[in-house]
C-alpha atoms as a PDB file:
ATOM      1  CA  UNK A   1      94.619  76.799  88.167  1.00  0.00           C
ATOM      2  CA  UNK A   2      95.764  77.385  91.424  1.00  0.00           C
ATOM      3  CA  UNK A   3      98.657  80.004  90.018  1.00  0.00           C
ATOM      4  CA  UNK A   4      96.187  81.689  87.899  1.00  0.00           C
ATOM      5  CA  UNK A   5      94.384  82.539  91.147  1.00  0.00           C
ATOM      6  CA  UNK A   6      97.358  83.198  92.922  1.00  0.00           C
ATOM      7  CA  UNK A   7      99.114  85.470  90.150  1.00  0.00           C
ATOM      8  CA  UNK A   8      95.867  87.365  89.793  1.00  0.00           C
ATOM      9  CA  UNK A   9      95.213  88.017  93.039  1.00  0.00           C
ATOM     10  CA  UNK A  10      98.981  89.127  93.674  1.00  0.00           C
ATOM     11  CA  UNK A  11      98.075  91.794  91.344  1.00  0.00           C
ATOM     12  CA  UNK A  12      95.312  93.150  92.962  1.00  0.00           C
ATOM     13  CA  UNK A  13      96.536  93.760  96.476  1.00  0.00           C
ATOM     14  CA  UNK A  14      98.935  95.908  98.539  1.00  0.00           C
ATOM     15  CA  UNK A  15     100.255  92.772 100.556  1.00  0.00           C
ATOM     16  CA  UNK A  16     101.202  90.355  98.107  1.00  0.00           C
ATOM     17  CA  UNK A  17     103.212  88.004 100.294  1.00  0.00           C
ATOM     18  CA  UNK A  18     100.103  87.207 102.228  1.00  0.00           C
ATOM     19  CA  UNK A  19      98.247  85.816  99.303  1.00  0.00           C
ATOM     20  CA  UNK A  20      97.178  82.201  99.525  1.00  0.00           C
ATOM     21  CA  UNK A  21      95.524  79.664  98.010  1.00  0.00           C
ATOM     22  CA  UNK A  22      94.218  75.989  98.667  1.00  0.00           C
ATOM     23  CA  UNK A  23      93.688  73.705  96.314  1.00  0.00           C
ATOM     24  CA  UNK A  24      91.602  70.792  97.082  1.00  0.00           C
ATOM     25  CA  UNK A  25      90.952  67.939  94.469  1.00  0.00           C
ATOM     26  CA  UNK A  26      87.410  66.447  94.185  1.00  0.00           C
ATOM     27  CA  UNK A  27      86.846  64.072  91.261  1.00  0.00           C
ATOM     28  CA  UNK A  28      85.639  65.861  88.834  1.00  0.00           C
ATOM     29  CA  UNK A  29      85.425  69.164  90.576  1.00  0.00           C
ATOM     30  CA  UNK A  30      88.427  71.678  92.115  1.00  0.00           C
ATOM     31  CA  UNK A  31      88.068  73.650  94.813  1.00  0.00           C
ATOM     32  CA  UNK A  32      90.180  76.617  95.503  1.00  0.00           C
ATOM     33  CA  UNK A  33      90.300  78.813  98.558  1.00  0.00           C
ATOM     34  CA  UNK A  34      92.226  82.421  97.872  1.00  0.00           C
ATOM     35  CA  UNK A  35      93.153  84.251 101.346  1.00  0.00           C
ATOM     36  CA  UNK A  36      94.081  87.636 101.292  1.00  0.00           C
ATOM     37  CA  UNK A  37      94.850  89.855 104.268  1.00  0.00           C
ATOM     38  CA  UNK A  38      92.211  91.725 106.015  1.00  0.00           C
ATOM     39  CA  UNK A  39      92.814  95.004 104.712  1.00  0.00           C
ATOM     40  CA  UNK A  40      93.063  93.796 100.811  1.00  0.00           C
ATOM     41  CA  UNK A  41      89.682  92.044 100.916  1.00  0.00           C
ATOM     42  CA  UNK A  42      87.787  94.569  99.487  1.00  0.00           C
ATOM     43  CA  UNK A  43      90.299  94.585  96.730  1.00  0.00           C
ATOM     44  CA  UNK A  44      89.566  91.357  95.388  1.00  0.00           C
ATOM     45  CA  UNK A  45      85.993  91.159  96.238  1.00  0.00           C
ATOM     46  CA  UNK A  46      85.511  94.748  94.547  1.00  0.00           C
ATOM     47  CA  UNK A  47      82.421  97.011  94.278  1.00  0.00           C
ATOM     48  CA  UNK A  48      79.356  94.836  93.993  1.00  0.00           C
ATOM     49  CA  UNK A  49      81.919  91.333  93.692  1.00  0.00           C
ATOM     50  CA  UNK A  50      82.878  92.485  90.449  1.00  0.00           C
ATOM     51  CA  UNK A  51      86.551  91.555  90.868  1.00  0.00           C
ATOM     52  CA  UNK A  52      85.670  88.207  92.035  1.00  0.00           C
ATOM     53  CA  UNK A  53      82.872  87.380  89.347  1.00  0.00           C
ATOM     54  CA  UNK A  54      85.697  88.512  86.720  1.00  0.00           C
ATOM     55  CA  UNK A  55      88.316  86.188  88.757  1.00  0.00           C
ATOM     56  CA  UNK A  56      85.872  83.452  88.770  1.00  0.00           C
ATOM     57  CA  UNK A  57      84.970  83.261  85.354  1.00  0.00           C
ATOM     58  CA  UNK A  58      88.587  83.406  84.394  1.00  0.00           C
ATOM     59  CA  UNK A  59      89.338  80.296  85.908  1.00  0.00           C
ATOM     60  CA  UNK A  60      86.287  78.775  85.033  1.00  0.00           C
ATOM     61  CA  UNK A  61      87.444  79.110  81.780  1.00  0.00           C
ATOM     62  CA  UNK A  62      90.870  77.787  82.249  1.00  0.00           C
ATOM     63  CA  UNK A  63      89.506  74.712  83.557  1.00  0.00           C
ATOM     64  CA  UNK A  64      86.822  74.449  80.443  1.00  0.00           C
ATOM     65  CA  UNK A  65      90.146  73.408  78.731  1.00  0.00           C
ATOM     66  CA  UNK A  66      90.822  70.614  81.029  1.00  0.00           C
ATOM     67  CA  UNK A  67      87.148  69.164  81.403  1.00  0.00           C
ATOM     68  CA  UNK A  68      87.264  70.141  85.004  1.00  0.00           C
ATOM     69  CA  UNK A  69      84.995  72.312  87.263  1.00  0.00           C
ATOM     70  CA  UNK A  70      86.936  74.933  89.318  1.00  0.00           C
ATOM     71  CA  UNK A  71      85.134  76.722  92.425  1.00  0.00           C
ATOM     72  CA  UNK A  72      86.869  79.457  93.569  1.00  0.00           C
ATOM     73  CA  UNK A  73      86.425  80.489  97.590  1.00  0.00           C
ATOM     74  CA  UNK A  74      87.605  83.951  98.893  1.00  0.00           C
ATOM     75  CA  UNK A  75      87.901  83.385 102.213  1.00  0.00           C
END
């Protein structure tokens, strides 16, 4: 999951070496936390969160696969 998130965002953005993201392991849940710099945040949040609702439920549906429940933080 957490190179999904970090390939697509890598792809959005003008700064790619500054992408990162935090994986942190619940039980049955994963919770991922995608930093971008400052000036490539409205790139992945997009108009209205578009670009994040489509990021989201991309990895949501990854993790469908694996019985797990991925949250993904821009932060």
């Amino acid at each position: 999951m957490k190179e999904l998130v970090e390939t697509l965002a890598r792809a959005l953005v003008d700064h790619p070496d500054e992408v990162r993201v935090t994986q942190i392991e619940g039980e049955k849940s994963v919770i991922l936390e995608l930093r971008v710099a400052p000036a490539d945040m409205g790139k992945v949040i997009g108009k209205q969160g578009r670009i994040a609702r489509a990021i989201r439920t991309v990895v949501k549906a990854a993790a469908a696969r694996e019985g797990k429940r991925v949250v993904v933080e821009i932060i």
